[in-house]
Protein backbone atom coordinates (compact mmCIF):
# COMPACT_ATOMS: atom_id res chain seq x y z
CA UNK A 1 38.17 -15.72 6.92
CA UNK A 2 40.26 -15.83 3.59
CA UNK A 3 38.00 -15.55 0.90
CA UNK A 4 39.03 -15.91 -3.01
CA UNK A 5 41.31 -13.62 -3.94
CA UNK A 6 38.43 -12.32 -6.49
CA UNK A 7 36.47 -10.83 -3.40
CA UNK A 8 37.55 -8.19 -2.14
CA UNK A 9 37.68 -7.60 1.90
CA UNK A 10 38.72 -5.04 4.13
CA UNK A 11 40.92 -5.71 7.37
CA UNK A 12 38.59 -3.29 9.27
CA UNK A 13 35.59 -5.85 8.82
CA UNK A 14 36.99 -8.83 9.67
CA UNK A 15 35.16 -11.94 8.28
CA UNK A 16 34.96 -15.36 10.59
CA UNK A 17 34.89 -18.98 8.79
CA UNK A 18 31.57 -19.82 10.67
CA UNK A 19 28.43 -17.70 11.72
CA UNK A 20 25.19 -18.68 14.04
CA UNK A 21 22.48 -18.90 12.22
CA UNK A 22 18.79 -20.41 13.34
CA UNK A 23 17.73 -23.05 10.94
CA UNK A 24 14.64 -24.86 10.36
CA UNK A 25 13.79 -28.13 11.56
CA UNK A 26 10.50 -29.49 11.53
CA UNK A 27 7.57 -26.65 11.35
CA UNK A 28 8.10 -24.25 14.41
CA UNK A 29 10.87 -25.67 14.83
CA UNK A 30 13.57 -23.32 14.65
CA UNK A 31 17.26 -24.27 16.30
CA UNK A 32 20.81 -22.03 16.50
CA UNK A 33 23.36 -23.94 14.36
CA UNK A 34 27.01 -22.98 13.14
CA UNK A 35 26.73 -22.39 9.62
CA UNK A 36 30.20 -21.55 6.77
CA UNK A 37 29.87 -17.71 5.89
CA UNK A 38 28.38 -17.51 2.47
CA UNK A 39 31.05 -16.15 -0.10
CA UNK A 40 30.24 -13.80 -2.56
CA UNK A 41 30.13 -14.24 -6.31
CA UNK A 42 29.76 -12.11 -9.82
CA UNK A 43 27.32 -8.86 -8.64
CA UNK A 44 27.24 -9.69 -5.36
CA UNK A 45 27.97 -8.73 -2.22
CA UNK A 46 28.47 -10.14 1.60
CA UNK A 47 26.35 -8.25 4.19
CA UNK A 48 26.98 -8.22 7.82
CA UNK A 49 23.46 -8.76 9.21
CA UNK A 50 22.95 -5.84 12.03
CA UNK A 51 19.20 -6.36 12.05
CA UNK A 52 16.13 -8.14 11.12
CA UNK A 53 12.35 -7.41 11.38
CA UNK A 54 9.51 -9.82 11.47
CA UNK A 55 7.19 -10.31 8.60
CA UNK A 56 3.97 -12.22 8.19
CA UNK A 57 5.08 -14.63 5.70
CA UNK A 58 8.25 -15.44 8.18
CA UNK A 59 5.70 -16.98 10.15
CA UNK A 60 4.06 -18.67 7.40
CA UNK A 61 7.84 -20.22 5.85
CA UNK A 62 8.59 -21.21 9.36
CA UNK A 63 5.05 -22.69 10.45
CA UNK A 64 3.58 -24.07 6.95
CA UNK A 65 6.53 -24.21 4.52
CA UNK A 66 8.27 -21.14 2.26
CA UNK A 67 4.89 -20.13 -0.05
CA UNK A 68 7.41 -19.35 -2.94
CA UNK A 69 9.03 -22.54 -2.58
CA UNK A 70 9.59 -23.84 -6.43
CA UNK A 71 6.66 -25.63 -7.63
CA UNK A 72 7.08 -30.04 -6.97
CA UNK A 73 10.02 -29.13 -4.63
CA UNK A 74 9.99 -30.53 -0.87
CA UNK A 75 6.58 -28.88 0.85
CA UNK A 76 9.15 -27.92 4.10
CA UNK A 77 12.62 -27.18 3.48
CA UNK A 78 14.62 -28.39 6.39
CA UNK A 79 17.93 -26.83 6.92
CA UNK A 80 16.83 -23.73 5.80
CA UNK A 81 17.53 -20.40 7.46
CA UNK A 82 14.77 -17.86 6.81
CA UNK A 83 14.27 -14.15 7.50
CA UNK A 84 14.41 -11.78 4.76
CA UNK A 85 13.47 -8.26 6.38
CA UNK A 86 17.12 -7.59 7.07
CA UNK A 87 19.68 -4.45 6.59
CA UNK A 88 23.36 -4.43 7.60
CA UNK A 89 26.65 -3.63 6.64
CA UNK A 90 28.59 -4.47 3.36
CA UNK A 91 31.56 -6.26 4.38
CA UNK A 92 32.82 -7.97 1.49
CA UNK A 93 32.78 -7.39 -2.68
CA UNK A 94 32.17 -10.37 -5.54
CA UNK A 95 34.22 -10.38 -8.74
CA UNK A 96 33.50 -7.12 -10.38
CA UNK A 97 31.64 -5.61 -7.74
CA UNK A 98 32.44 -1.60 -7.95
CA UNK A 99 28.50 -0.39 -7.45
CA UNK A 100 28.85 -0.50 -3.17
CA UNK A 101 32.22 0.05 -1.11
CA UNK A 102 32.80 -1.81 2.17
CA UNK A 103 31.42 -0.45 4.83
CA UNK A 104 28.19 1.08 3.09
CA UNK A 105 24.78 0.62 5.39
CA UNK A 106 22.29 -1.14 3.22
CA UNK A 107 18.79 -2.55 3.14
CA UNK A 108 17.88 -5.87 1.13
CA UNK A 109 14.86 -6.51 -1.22
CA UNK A 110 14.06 -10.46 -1.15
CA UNK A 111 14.10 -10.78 -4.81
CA UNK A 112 16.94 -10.51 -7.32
CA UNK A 113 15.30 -11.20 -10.62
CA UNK A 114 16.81 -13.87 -13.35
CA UNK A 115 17.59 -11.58 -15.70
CA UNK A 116 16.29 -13.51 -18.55
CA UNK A 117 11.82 -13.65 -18.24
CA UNK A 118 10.13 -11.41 -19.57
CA UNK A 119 8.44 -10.33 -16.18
CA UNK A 120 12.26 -10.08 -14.70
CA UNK A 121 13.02 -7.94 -17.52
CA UNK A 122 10.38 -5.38 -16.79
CA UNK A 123 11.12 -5.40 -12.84
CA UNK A 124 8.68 -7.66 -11.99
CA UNK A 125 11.06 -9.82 -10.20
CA UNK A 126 8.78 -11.32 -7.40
CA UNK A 127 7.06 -12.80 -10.46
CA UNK A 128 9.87 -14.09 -12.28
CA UNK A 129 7.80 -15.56 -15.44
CA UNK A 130 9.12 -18.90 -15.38
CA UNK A 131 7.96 -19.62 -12.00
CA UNK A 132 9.29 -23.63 -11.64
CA UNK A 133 11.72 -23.48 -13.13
CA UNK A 134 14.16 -20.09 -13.39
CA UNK A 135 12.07 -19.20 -9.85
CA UNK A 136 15.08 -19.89 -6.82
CA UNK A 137 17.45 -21.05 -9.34
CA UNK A 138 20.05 -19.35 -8.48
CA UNK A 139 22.24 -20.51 -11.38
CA UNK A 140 19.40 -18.87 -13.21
CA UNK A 141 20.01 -15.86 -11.69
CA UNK A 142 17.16 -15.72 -9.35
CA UNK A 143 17.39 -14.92 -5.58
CA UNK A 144 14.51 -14.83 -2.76
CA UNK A 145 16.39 -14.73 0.25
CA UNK A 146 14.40 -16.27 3.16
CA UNK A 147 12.42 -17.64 1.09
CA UNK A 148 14.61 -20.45 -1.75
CA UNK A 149 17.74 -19.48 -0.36
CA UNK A 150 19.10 -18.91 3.28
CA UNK A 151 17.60 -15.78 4.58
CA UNK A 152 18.61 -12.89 7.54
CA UNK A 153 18.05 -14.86 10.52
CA UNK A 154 22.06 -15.32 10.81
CA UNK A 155 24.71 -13.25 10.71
CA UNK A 156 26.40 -12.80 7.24
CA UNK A 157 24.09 -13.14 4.22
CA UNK A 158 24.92 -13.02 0.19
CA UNK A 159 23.04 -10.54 -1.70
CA UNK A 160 23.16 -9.44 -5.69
CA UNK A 161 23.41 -5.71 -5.69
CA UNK A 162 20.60 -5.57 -7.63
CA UNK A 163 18.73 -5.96 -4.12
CA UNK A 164 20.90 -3.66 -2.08
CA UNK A 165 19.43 0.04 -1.42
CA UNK A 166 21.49 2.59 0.38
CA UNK A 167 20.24 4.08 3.77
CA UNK A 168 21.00 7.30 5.10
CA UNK A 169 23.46 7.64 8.16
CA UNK A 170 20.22 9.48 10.01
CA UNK A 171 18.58 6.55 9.84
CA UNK A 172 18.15 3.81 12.21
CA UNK A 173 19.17 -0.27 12.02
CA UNK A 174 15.19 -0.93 13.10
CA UNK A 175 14.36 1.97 10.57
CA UNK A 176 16.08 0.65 8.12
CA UNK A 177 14.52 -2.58 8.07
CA UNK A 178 11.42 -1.36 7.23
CA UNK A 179 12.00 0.14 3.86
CA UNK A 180 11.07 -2.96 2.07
CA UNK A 181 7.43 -2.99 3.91
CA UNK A 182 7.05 1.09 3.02
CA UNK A 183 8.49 -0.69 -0.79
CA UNK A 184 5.80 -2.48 -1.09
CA UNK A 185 2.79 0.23 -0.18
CA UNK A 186 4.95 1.85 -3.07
CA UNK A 187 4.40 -0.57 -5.57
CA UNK A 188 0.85 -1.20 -4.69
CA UNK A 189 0.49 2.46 -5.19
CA UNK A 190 2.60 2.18 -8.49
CA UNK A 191 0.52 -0.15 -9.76
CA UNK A 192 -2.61 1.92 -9.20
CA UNK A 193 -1.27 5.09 -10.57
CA UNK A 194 1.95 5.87 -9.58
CA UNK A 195 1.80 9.74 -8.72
CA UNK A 196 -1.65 9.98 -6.75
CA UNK A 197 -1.39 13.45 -5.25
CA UNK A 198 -5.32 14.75 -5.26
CA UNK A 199 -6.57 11.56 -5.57
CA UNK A 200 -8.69 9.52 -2.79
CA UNK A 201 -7.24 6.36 -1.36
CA UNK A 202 -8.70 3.80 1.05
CA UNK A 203 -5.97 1.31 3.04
CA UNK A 204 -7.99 -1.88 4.52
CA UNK A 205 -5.65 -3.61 7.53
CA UNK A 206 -3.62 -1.32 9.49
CA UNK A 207 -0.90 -3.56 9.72
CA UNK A 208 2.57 -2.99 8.97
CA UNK A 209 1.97 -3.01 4.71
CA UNK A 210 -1.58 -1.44 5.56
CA UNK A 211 0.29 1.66 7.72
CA UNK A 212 2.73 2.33 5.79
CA UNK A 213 0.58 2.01 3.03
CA UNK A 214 -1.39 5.29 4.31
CA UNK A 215 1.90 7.20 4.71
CA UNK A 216 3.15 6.27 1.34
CA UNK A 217 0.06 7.54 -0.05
CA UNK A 218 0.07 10.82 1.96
CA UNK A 219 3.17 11.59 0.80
CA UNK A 220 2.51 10.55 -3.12
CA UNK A 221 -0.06 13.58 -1.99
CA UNK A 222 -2.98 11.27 -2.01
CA UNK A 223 -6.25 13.46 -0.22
CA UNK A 224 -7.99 12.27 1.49
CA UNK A 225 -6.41 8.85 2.51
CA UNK A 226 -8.71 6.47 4.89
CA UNK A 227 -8.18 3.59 7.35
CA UNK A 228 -10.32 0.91 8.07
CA UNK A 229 -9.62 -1.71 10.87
CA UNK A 230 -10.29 -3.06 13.72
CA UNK A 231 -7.98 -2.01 16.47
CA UNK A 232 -8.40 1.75 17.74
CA UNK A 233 -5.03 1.70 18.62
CA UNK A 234 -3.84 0.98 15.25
CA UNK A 235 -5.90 3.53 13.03
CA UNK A 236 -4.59 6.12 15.59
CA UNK A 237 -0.58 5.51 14.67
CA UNK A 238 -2.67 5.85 10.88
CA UNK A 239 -4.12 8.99 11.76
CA UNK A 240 0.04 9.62 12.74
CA UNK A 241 1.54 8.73 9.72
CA UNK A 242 -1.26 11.02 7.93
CA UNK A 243 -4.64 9.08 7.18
CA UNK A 244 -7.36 11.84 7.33
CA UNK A 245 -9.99 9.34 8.07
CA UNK A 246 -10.26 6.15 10.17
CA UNK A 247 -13.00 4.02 10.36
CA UNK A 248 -13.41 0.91 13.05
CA UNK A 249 -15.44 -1.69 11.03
CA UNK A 250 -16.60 -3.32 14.00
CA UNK A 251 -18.67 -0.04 15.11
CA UNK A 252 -19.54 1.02 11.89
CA UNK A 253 -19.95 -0.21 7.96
CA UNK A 254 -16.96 0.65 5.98
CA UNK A 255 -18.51 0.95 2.64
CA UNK A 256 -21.12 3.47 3.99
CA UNK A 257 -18.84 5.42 6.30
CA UNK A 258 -16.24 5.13 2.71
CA UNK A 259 -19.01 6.54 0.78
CA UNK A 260 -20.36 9.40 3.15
CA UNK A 261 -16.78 10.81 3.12
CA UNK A 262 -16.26 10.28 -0.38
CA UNK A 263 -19.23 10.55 -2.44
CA UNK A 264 -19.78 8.62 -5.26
CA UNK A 265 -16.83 6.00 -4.11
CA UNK A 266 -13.10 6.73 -3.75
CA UNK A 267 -10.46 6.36 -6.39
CA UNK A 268 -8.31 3.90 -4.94
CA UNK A 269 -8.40 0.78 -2.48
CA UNK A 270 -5.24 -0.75 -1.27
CA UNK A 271 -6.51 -4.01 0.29
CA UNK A 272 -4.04 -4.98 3.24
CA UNK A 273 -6.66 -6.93 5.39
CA UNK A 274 -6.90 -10.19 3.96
CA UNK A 275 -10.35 -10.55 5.11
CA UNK A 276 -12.55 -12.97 3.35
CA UNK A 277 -14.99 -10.33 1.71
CA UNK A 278 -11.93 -7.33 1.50
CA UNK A 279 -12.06 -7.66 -2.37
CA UNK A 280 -16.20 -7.34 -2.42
CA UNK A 281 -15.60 -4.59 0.11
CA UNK A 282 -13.31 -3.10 -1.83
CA UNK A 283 -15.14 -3.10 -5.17
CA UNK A 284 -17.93 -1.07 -3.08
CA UNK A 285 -15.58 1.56 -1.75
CA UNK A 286 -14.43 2.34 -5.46
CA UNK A 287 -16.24 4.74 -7.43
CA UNK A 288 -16.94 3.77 -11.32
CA UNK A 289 -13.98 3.25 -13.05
CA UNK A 290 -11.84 3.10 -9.74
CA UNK A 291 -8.91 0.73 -8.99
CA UNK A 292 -8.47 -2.09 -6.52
CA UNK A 293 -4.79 -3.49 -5.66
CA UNK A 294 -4.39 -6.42 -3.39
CA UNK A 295 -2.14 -6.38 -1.42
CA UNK A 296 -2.77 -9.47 1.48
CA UNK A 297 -3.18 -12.91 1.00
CA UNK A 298 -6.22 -14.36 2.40
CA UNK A 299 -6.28 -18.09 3.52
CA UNK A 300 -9.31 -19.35 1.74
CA UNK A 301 -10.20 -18.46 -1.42
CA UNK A 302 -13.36 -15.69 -1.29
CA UNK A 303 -16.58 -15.65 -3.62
CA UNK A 304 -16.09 -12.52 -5.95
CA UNK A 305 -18.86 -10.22 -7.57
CA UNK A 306 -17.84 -10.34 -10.35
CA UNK A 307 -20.36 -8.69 -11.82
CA UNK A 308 -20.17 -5.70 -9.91
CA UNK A 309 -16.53 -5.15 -11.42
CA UNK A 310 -17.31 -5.68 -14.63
CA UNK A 311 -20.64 -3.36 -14.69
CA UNK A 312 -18.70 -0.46 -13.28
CA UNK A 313 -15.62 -0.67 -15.29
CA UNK A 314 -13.30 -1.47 -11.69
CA UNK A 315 -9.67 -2.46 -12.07
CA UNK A 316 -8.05 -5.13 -10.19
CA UNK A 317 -4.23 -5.19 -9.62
CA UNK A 318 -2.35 -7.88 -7.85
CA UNK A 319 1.40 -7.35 -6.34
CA UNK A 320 3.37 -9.44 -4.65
CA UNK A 321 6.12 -8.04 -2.40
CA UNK A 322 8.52 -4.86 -4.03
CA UNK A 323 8.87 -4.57 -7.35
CA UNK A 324 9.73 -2.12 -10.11
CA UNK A 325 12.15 -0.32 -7.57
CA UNK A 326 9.75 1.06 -5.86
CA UNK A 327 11.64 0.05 -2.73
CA UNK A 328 14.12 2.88 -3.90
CA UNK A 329 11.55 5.53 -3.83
CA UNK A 330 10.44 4.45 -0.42
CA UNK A 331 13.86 4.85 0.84
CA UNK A 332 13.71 8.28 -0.23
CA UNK A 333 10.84 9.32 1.24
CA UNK A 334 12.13 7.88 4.53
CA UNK A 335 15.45 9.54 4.14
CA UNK A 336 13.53 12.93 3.71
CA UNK A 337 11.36 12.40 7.02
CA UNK A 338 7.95 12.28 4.93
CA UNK A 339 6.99 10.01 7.55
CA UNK A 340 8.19 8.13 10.42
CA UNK A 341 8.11 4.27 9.81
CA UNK A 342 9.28 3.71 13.46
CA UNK A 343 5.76 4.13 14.70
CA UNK A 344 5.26 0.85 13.55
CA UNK A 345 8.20 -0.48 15.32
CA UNK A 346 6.55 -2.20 18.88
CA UNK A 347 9.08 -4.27 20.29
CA UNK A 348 13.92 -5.43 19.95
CA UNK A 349 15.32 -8.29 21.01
CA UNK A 350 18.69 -9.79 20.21
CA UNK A 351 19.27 -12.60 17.70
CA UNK A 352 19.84 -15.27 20.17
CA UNK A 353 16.50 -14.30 21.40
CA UNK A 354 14.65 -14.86 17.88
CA UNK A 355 11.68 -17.51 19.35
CA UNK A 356 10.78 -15.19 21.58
CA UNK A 357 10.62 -12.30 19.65
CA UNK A 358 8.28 -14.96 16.96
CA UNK A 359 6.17 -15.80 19.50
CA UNK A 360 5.95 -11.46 20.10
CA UNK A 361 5.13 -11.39 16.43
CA UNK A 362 2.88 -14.37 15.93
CA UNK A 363 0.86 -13.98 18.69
CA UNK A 364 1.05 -10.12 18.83
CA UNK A 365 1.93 -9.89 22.57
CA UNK A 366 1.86 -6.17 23.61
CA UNK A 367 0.24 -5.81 20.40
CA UNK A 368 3.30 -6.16 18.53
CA UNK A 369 3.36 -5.15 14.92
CA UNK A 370 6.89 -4.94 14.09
CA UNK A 371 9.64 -6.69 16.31
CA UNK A 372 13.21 -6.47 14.92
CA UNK A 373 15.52 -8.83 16.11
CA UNK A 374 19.41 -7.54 16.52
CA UNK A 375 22.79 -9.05 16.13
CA UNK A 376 25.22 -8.53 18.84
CA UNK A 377 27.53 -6.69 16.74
CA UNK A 378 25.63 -4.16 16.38
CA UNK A 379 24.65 -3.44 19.68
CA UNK A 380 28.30 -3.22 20.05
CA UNK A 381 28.59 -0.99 17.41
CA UNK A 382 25.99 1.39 18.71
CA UNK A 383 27.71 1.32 22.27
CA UNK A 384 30.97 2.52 20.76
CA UNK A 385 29.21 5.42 18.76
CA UNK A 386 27.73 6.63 22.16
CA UNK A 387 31.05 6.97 23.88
């Protein structure tokens, strides 16, 4: 493809005009189309999609509508390509663009802040402060890839490089696209403290924020960190990424089996579960003075005890996807083996094979938690590495 001669390109990454990409059609509705290569422009970059995992709020953009669609726009964007989970390959450089060289394996955050809010300005880019209007403009400034503009579920995508993070040559495609997921336990933990070593943390919801969420914490030095769910087979990858505790909630009470191992209430709860009384739960769990962040987004909207916080002095944080680079310190923790993400990884399938591996996801066949979904060049590329 001959791009502007402002962006730069490399022969040995050869860029086509077109690319497949699955686009949305009416909801669940999801159809392989030919779509121009994005190009480029000022602090950006083009990355060659090698893989893509599955989040919960894929499901939700491709089944209900994007949630951070801006407010009064169309409730379902047609023609939209979603995924946003993805890492790849940089393959071509914007005007300017010096930060990443061609060729560089990288991992995406969604967001790439406007630049010009307030929130923005102090990282807080997945709540860029003039939501409505500076929120998916990207004239603004503002990115959310797979969620206001085209996401991974393709094969070339534009990114700024203020969402690009470096990943180690150790580390795998399907590794790799789970750094924004172990970003996010980050800046839930962030947000509660930051440095937590000595501390005691609970996670509610082993799923993939919820796991990850006990082996950020156990690296952060958190003791002891605890589990609550649902699944047996689930709090037992916890138990191998490092939670001390697990506790099924369906064989025992969580706040009294929380509170025999902790006495007097723990110092943290990262709420993953999105169950209609997590935050009450929570608020039980805590001891006096103790923090709450949430983490999950529930579907209806749940009676709080208010109350209860305000009598015993509990915190209540909120986060929304990564922020404050914490998706950075994630990747570094990953990079130094800390813990091994790809416990959480279930289930591959290539691109052309992306309803199926939804329907894995959605309906957690096999008990799927993470499926990553694969472009063809990359199996390629991993076929040539082996010889």
């Amino acid at each position: 493809m001959a791009m502007p001669a402002n962006v730069k390109t490399n022969a040995d990454h050869p860029i086509p005009e077109t690319m497949k990409a699955w686009v949305l059609g009416n909801p669940g509705e999801l159809t392989l189309q030919d779509k121009p290569v994005p190009v480029p422009g000022k602090a950006e970059v083009l990355v060659r999609i090698d893989a893509v995992a599955i989040c919960a709020t894929d499901l939700e953009i491709i089944y209900h509508g994007p949630p951070a669609m801006i407010q009064g726009g169309d409730p379902y964007n047609k023609g939209f390509t979603p995924g946003h989970e993805y890492m790849g390959t940089v393959v071509a450089l914007g005007p300017g663009v010096d930060e990443y060289e061609i060729g560089e394996r990288v991992t995406v955050e969604i967001h790439a802040g406007c630049g010009q809010c307030k929130r923005c300005r102090e990282g807080m880019y997945t709540s860029c402060h003039n939501y409505g209007k500076n929120y998916g403009d990207v004239d603004k400034g503002h990115r959310a890839n797979g969620f206001t503009t085209d996401g991974g579920f393709c094969e070339y995508q534009v990114n700024n490089i203020n969402t690009l993070v470096h990943v180690g040559d150790t580390m795998s495609d399907e590794e790799a696209t789970l750094v924004v997921t172990a970003g996010t336990a980050m800046y839930g933990l962030t947000e509660l403290g930051g440095l937590v070593a000595g501390e005691s943390v609970v996670v509610t919801g082993p799923g993939p924020i919820g796991l990850l969420g006990v082996a950020v914490a156990k690296a952060l030095g958190a003791q002891p960190v605890i589990l609550t769910g649902t699944r047996d087979n689930r709090l037992e990858i916890g138990k191998q990424l490092g939670a001390d505790h697990v506790v099924n909630v369906r064989k025992e009470d969580p706040v009294e089996a929380v509170r025999r191992i902790v006495d007097g209430g723990v110092d943290y709860v990262l709420e993953c579960s999105a169950a209609p009384n997590g935050i009450n739960e929570a608020a039980q769990m805590v001891n006096r003075g103790g923090r709450i962040c949430l983490a999950a987004f529930p579907h209806e909207a749940p009676a709080v005890d208010i109350a209860h916080l305000v009598r015993n002095n509990i915190y209540v944080y909120g986060i929304r996807g990564e922020g404050k680079s914490a998706t950075h310190r994630a990747e570094a923790f990953m990079r130094q083996k800390r813990f091994d993400a790809t416990l959480i990884h279930t289930h591959t399938f290539s691109m052309d094979d992306l309803p199926e591996a939804i329907r894995y996801a959605k309906d957690r066949v096999e008990d799927a938690i993470k499926v990553v979904v694969k472009n063809k060049h990359a199996a390629a590329k991993h076929a040539e590495a082996a010889e």
